[in-house]
PDB file of N, CA and C in Angstrom:
ATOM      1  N   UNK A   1     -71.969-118.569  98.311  1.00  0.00           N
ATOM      2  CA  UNK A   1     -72.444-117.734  99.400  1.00  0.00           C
ATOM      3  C   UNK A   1     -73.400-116.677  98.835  1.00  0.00           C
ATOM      4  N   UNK A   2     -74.122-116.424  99.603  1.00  0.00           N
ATOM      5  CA  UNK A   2     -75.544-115.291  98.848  1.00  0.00           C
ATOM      6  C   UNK A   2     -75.166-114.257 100.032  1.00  0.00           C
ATOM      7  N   UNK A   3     -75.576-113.332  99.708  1.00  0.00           N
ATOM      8  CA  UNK A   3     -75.124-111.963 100.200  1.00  0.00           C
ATOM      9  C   UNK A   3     -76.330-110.952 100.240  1.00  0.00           C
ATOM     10  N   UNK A   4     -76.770-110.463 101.277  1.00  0.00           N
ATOM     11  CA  UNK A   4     -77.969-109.543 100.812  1.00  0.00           C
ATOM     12  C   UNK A   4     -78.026-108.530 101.924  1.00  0.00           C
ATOM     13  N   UNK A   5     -78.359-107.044 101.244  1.00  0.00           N
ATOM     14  CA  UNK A   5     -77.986-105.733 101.877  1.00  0.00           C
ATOM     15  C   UNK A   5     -79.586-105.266 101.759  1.00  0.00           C
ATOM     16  N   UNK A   6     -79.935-104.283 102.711  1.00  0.00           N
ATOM     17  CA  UNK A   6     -81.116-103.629 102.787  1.00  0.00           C
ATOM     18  C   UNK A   6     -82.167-104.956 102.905  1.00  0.00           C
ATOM     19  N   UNK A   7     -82.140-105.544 104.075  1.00  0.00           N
ATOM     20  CA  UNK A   7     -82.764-106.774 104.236  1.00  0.00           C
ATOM     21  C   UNK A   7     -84.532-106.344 105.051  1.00  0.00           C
ATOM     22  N   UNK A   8     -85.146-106.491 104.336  1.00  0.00           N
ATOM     23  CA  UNK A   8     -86.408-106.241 104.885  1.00  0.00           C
ATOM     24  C   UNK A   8     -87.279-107.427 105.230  1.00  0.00           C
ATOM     25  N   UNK A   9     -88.688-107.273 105.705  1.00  0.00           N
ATOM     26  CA  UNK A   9     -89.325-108.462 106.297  1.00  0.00           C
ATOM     27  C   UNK A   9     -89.520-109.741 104.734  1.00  0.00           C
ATOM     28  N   UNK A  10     -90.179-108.478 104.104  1.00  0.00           N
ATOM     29  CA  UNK A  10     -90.833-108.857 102.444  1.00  0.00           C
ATOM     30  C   UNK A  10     -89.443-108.749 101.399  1.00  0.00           C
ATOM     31  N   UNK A  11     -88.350-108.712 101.012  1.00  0.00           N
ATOM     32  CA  UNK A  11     -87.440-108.218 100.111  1.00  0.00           C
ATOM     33  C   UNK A  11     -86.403-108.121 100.696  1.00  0.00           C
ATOM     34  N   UNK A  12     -85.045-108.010  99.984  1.00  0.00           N
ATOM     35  CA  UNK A  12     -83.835-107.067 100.161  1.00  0.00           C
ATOM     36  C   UNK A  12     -83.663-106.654  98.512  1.00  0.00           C
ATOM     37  N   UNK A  13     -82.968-105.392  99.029  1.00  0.00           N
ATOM     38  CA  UNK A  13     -83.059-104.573  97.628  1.00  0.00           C
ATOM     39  C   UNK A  13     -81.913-105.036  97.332  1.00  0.00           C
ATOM     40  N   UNK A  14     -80.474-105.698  97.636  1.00  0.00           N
ATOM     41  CA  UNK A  14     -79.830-105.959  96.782  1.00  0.00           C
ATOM     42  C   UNK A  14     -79.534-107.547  97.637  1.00  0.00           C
ATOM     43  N   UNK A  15     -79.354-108.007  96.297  1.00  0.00           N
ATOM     44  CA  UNK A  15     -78.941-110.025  96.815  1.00  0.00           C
ATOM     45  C   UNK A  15     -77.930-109.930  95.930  1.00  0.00           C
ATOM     46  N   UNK A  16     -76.308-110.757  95.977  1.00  0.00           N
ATOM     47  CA  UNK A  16     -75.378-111.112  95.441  1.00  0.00           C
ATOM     48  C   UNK A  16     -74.868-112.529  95.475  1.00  0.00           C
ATOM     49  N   UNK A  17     -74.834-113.004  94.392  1.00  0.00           N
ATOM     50  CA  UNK A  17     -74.371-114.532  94.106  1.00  0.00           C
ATOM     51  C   UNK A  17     -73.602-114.790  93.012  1.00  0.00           C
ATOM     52  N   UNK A  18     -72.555-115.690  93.601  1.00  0.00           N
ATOM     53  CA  UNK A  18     -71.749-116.273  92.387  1.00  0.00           C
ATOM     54  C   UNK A  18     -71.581-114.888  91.101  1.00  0.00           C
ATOM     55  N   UNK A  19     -71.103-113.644  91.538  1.00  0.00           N
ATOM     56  CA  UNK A  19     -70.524-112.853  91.101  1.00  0.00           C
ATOM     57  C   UNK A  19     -71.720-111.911  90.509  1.00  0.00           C
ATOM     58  N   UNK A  20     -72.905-111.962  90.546  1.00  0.00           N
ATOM     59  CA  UNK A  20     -74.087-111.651  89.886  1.00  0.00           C
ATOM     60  C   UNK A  20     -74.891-110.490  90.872  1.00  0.00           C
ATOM     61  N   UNK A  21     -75.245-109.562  91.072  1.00  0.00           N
ATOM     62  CA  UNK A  21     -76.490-108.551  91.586  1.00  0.00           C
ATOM     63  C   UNK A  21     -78.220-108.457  91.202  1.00  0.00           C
ATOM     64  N   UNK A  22     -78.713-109.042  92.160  1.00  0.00           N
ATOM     65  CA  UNK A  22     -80.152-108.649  91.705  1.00  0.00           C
ATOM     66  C   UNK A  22     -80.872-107.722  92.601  1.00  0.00           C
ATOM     67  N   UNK A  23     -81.008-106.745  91.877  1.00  0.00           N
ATOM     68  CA  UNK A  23     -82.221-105.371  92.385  1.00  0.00           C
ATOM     69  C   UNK A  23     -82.867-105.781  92.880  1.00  0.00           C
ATOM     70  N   UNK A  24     -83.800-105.835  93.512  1.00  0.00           N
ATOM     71  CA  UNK A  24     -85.243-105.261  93.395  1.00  0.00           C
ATOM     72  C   UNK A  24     -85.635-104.145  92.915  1.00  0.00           C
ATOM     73  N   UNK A  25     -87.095-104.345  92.093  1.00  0.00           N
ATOM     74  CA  UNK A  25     -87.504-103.499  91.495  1.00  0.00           C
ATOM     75  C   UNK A  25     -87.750-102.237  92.091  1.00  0.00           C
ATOM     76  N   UNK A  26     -87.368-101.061  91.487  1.00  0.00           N
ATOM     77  CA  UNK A  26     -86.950 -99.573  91.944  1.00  0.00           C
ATOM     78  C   UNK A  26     -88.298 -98.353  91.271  1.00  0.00           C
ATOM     79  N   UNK A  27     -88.526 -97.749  92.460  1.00  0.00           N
ATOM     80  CA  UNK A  27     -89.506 -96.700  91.605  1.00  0.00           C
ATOM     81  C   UNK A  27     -89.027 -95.851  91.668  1.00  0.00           C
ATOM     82  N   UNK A  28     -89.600 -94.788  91.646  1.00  0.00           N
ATOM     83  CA  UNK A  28     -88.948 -93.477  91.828  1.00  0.00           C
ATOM     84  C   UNK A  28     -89.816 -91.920  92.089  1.00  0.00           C
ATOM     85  N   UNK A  29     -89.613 -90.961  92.384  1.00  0.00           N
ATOM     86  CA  UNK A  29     -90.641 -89.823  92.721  1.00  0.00           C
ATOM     87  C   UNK A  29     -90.646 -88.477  91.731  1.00  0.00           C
ATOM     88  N   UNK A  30     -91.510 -88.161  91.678  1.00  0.00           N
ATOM     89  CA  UNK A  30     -91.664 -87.039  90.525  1.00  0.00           C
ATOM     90  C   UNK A  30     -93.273 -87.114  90.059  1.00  0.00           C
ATOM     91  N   UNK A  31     -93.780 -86.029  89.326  1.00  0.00           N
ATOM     92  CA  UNK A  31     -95.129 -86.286  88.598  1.00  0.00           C
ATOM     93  C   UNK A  31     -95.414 -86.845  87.128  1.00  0.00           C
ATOM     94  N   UNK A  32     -93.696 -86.868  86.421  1.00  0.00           N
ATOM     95  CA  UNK A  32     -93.974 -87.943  85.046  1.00  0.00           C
ATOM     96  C   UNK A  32     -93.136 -88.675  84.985  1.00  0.00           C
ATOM     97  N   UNK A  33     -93.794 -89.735  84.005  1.00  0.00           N
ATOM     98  CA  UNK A  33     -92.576 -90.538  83.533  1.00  0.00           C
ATOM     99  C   UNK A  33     -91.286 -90.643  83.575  1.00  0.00           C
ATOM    100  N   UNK A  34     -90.559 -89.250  82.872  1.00  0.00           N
ATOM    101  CA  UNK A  34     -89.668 -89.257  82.698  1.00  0.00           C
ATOM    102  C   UNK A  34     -88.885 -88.892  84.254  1.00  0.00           C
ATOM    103  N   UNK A  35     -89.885 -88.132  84.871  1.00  0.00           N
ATOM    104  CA  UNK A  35     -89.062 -87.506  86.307  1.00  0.00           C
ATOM    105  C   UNK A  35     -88.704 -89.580  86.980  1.00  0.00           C
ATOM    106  N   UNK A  36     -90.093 -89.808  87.281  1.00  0.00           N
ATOM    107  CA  UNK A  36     -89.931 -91.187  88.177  1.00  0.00           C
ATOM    108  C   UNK A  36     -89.032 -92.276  87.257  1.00  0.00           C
ATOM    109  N   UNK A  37     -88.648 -92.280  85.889  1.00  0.00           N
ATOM    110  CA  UNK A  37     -87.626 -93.204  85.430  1.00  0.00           C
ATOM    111  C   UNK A  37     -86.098 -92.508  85.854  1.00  0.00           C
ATOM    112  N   UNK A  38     -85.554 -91.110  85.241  1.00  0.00           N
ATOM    113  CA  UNK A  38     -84.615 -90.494  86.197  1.00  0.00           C
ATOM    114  C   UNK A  38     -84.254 -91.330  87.464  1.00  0.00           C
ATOM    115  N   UNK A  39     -85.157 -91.039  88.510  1.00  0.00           N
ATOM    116  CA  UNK A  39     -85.229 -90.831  89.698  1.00  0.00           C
ATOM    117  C   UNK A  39     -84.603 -92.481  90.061  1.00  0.00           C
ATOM    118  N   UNK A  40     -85.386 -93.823  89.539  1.00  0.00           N
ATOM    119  CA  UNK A  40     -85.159 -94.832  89.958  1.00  0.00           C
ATOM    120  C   UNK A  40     -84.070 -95.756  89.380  1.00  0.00           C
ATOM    121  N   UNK A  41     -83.869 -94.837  87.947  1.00  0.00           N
ATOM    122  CA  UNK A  41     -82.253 -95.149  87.295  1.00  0.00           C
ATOM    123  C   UNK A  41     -80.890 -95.003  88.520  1.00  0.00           C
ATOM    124  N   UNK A  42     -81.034 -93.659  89.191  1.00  0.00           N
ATOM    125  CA  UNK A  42     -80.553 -93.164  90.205  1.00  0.00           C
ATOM    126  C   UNK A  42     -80.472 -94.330  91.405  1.00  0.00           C
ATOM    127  N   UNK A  43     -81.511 -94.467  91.398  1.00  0.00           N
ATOM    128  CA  UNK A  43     -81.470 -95.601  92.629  1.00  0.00           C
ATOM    129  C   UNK A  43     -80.225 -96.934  92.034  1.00  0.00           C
ATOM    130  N   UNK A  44     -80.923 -97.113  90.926  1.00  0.00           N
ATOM    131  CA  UNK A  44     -80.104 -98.289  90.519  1.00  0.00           C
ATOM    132  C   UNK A  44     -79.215 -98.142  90.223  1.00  0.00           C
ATOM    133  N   UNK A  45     -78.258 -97.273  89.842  1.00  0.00           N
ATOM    134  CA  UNK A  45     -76.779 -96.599  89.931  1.00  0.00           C
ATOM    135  C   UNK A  45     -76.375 -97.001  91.198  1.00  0.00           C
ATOM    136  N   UNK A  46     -77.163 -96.516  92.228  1.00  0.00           N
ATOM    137  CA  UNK A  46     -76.692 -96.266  93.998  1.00  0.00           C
ATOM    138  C   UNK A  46     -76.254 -97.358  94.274  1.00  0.00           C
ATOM    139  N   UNK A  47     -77.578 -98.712  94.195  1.00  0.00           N
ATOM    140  CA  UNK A  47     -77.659-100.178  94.103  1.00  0.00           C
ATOM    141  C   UNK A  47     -76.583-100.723  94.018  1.00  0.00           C
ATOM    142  N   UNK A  48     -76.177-100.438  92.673  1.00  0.00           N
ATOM    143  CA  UNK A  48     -74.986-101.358  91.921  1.00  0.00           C
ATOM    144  C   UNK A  48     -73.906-100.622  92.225  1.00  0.00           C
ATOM    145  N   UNK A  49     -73.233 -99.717  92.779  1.00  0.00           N
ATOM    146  CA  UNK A  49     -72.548 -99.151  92.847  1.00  0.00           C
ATOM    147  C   UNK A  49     -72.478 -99.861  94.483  1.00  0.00           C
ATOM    148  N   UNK A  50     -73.095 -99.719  95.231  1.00  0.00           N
ATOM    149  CA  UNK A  50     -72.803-100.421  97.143  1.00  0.00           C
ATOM    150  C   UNK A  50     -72.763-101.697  96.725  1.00  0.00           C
ATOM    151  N   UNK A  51     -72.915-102.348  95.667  1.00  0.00           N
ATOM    152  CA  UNK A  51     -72.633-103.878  95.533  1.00  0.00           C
ATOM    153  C   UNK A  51     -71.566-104.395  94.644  1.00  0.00           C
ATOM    154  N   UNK A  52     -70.705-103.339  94.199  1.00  0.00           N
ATOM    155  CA  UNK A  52     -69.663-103.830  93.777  1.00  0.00           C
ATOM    156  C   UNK A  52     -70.093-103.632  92.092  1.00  0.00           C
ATOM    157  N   UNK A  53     -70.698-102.888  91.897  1.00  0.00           N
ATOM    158  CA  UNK A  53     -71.105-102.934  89.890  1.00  0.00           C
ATOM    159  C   UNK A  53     -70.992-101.748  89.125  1.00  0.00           C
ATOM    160  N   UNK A  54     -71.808-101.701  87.939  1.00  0.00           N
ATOM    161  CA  UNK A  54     -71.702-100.340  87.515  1.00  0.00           C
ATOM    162  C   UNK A  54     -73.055-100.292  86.138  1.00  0.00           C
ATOM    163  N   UNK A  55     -73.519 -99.410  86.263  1.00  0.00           N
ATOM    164  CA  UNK A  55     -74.090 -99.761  84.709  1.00  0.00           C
ATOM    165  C   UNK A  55     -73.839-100.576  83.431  1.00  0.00           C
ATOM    166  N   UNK A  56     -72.624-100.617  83.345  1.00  0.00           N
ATOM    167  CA  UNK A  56     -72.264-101.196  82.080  1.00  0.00           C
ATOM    168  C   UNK A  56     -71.993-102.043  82.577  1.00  0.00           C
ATOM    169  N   UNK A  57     -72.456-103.416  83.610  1.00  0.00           N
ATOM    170  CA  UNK A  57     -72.525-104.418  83.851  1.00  0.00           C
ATOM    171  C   UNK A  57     -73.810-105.209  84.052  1.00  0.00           C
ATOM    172  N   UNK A  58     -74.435-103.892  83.347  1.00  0.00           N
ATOM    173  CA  UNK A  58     -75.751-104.540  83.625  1.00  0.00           C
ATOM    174  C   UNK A  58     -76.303-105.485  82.513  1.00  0.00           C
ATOM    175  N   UNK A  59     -76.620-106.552  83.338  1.00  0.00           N
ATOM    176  CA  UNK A  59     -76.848-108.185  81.991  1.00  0.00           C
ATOM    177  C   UNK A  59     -78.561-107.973  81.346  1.00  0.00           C
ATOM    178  N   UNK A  60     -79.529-107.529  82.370  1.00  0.00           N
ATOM    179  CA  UNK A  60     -80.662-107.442  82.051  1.00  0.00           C
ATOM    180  C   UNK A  60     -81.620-106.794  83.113  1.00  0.00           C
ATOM    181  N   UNK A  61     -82.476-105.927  82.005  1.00  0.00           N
ATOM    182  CA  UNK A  61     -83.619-104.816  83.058  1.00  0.00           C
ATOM    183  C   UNK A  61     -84.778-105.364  82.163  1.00  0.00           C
ATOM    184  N   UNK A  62     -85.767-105.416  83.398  1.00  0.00           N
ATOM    185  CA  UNK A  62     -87.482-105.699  83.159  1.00  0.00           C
ATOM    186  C   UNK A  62     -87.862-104.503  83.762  1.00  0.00           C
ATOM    187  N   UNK A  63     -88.563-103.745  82.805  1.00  0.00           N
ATOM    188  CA  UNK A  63     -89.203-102.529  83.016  1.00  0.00           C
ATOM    189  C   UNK A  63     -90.441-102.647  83.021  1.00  0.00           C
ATOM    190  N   UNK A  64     -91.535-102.434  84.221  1.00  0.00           N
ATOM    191  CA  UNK A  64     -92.934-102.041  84.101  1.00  0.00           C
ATOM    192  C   UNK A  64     -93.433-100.785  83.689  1.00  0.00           C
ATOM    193  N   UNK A  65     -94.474-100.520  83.378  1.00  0.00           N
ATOM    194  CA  UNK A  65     -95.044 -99.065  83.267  1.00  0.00           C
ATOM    195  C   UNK A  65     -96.270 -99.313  83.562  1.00  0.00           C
ATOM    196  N   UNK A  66     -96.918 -98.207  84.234  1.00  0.00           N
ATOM    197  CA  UNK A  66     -98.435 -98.518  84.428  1.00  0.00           C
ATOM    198  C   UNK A  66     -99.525 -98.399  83.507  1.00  0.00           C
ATOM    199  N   UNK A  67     -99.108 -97.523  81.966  1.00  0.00           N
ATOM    200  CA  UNK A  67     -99.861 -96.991  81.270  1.00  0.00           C
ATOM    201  C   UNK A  67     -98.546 -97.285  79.632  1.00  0.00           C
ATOM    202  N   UNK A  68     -98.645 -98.340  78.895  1.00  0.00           N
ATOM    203  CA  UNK A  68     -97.412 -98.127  78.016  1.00  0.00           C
ATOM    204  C   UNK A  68     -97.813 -96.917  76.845  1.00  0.00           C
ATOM    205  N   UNK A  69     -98.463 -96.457  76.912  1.00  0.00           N
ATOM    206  CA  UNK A  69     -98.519 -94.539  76.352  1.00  0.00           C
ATOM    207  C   UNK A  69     -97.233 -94.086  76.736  1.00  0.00           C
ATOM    208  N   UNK A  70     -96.215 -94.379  77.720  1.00  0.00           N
ATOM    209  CA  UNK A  70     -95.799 -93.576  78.439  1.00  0.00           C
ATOM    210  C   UNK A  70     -94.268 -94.034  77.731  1.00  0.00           C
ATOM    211  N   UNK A  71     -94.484 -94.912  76.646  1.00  0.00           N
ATOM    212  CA  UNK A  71     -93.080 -95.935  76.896  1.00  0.00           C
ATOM    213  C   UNK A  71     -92.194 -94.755  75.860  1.00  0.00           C
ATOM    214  N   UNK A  72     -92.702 -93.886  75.232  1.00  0.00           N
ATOM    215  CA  UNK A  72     -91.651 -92.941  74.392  1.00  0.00           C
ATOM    216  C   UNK A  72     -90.732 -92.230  75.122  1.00  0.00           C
ATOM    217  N   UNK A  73     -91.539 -91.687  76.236  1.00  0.00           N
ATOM    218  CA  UNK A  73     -91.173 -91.162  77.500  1.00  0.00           C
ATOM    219  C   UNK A  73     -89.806 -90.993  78.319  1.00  0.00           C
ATOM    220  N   UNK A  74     -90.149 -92.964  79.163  1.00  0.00           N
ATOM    221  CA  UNK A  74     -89.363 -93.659  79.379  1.00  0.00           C
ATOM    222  C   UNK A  74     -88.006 -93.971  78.546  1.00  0.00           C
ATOM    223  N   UNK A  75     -88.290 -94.417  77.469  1.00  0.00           N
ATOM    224  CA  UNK A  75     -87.126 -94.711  76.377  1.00  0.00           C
ATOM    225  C   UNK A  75     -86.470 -93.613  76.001  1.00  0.00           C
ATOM    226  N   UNK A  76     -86.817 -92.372  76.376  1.00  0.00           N
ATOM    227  CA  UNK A  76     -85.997 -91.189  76.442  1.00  0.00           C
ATOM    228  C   UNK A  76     -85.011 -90.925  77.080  1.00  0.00           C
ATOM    229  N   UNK A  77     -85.426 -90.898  78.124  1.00  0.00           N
ATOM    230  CA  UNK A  77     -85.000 -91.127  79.466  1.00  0.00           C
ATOM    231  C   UNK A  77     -83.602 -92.207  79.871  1.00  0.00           C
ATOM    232  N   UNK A  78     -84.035 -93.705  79.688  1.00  0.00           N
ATOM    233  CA  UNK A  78     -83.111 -94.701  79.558  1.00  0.00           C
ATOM    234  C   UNK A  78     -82.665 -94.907  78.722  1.00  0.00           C
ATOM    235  N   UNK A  79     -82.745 -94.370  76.955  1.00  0.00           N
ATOM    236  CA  UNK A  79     -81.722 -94.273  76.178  1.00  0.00           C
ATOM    237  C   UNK A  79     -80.639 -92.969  76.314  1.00  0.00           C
ATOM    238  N   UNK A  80     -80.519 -92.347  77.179  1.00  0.00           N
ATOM    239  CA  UNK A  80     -80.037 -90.908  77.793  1.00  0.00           C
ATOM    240  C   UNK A  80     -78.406 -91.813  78.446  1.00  0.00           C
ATOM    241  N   UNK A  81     -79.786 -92.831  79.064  1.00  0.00           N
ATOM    242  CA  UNK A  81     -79.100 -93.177  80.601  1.00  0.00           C
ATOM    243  C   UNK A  81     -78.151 -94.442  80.275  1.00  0.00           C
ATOM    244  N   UNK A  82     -77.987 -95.221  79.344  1.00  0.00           N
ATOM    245  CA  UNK A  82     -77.589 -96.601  79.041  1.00  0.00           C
ATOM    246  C   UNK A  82     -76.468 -96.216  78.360  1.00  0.00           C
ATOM    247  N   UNK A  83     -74.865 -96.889  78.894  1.00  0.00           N
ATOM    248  CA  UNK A  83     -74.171 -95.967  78.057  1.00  0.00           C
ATOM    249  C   UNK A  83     -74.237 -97.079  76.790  1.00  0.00           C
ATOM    250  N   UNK A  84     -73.263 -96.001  75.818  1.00  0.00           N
ATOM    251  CA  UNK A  84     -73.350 -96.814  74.413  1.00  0.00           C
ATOM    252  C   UNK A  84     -72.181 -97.600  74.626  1.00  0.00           C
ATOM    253  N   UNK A  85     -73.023 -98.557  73.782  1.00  0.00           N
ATOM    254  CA  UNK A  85     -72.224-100.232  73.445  1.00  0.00           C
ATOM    255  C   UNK A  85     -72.421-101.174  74.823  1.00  0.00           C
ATOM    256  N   UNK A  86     -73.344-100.457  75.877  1.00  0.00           N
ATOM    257  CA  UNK A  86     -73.545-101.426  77.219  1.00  0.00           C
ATOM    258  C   UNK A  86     -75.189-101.678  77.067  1.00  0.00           C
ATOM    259  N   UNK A  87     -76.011-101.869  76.134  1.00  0.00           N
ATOM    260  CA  UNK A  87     -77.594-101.932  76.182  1.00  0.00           C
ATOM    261  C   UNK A  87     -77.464-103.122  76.701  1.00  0.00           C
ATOM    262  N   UNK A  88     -78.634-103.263  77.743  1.00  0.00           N
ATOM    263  CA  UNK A  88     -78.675-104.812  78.350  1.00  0.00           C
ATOM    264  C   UNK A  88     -79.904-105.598  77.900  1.00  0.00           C
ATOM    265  N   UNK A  89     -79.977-106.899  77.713  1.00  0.00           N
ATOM    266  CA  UNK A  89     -81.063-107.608  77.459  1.00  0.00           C
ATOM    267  C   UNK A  89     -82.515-106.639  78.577  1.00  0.00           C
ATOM    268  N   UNK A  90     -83.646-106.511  78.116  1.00  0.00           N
ATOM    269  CA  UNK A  90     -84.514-105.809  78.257  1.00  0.00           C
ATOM    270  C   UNK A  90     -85.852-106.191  77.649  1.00  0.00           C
ATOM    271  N   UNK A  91     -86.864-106.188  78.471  1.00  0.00           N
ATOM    272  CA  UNK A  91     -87.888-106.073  78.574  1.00  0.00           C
ATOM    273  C   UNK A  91     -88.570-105.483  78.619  1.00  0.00           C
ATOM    274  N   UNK A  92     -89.941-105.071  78.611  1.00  0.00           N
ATOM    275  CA  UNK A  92     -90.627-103.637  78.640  1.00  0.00           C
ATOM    276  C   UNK A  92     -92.333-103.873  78.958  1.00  0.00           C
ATOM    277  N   UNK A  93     -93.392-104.007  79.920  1.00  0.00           N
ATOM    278  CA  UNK A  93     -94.702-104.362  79.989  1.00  0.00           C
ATOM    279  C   UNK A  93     -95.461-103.465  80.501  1.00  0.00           C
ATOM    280  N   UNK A  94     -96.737-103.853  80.491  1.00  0.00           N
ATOM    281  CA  UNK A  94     -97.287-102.928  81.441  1.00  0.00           C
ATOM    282  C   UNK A  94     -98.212-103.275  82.578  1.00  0.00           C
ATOM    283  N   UNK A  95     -98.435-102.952  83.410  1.00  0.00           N
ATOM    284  CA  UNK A  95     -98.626-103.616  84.316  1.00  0.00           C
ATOM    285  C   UNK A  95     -99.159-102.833  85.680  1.00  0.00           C
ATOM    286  N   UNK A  96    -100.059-103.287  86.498  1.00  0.00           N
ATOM    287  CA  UNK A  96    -100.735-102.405  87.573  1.00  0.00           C
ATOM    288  C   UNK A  96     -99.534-102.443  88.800  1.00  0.00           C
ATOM    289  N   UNK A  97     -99.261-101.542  89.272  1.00  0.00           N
ATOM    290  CA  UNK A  97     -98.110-101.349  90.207  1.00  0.00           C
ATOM    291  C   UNK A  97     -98.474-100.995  91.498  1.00  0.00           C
ATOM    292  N   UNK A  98     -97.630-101.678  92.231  1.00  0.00           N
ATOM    293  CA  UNK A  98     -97.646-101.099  93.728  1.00  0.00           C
ATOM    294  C   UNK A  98     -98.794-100.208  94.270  1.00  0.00           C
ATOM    295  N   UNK A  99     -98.743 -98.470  93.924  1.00  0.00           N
ATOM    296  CA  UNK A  99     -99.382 -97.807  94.322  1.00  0.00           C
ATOM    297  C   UNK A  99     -99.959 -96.958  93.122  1.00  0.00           C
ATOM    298  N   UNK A 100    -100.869 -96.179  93.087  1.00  0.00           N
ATOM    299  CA  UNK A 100    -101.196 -95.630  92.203  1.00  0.00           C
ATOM    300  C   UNK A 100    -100.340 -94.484  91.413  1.00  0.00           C
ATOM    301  N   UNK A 101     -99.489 -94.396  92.434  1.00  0.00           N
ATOM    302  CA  UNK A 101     -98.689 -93.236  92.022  1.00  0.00           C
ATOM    303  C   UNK A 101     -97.407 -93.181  91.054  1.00  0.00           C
ATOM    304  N   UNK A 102     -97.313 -94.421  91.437  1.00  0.00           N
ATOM    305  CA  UNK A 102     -96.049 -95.074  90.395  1.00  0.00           C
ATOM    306  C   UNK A 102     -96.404 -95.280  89.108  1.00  0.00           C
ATOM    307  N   UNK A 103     -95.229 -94.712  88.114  1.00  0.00           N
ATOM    308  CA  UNK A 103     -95.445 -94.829  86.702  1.00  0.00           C
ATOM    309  C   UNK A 103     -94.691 -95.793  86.332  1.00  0.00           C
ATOM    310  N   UNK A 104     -93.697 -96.224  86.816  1.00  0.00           N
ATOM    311  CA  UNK A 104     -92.335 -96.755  86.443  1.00  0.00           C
ATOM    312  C   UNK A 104     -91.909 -97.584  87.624  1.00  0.00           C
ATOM    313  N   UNK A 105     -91.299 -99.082  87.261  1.00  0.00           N
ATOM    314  CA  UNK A 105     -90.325 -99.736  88.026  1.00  0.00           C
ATOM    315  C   UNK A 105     -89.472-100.411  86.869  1.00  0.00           C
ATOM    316  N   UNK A 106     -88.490-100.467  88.045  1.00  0.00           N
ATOM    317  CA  UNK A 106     -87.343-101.070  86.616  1.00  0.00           C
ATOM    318  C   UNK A 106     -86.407-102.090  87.713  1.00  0.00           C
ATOM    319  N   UNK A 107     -86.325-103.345  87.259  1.00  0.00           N
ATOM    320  CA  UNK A 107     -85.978-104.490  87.632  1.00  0.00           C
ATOM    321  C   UNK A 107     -84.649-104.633  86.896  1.00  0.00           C
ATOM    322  N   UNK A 108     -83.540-104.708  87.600  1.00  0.00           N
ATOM    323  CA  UNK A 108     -81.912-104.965  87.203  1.00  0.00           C
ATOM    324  C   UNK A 108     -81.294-105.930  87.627  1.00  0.00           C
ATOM    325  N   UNK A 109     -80.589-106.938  86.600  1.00  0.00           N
ATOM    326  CA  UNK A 109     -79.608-107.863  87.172  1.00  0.00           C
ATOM    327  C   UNK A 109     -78.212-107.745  86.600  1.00  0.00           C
ATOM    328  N   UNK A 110     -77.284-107.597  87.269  1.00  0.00           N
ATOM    329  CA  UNK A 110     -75.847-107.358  87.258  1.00  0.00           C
ATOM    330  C   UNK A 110     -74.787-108.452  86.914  1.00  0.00           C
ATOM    331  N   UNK A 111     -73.406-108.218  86.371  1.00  0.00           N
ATOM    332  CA  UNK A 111     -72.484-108.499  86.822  1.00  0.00           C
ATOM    333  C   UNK A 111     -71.744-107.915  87.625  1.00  0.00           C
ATOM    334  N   UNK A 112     -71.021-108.902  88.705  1.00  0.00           N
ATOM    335  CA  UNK A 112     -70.164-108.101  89.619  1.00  0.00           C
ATOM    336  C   UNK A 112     -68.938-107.962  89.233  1.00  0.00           C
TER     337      UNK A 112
END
């Protein structure tokens, strides 16, 4: 059975299968890096938390950035945020995003 919350025309931000959570990719608001990674970590806490998860179930994050200058930043930020002994398989690119304003998205898949 597939399961999906925050169901939009284009997306749902969370889909659940066969015990597993997948995000959609999360931005976040602020004027740097580090504010908009904060911000969309937050989201993805919220995420996994209404779907039955937790951080330290997290199997794997694909992180964009719009500018990878920024990735010391970021890795500040989400090494803050990742607890220890739960680092998840991870990715890291860079990549033109959504809107101009976005520095950061971060793509999460779970265990439930």
């Amino acid at each position: 059975m597939i399961e999906r919350s925050h169901v939009g025309q284009r997306m749902s931000q969370i889909v659940k299968h066969n015990g597993v959570v997948y995000l959609a990719g999360q931005v976040g608001e602020g004027d740097t890096v580090a504010e908009q990674t904060r911000d969309c970590l937050k989201n993805v806490e919220t995420l996994l938390e209404e779907a039955g998860s937790k951080v330290e179930n997290i199997l794997q994050a694909v992180i964009w950035l719009a500018d990878m200058d920024d990735f010391a930043e970021m890795n500040a930020v989400w090494d803050a945020w990742v607890p220890e002994g739960h680092a998840p398989a991870r990715a890291c690119g860079e990549a033109k995003l959504a809107l101009p304003k976005f520095k950061v998205e971060v793509i999460v898949i779970a265990a439930c």
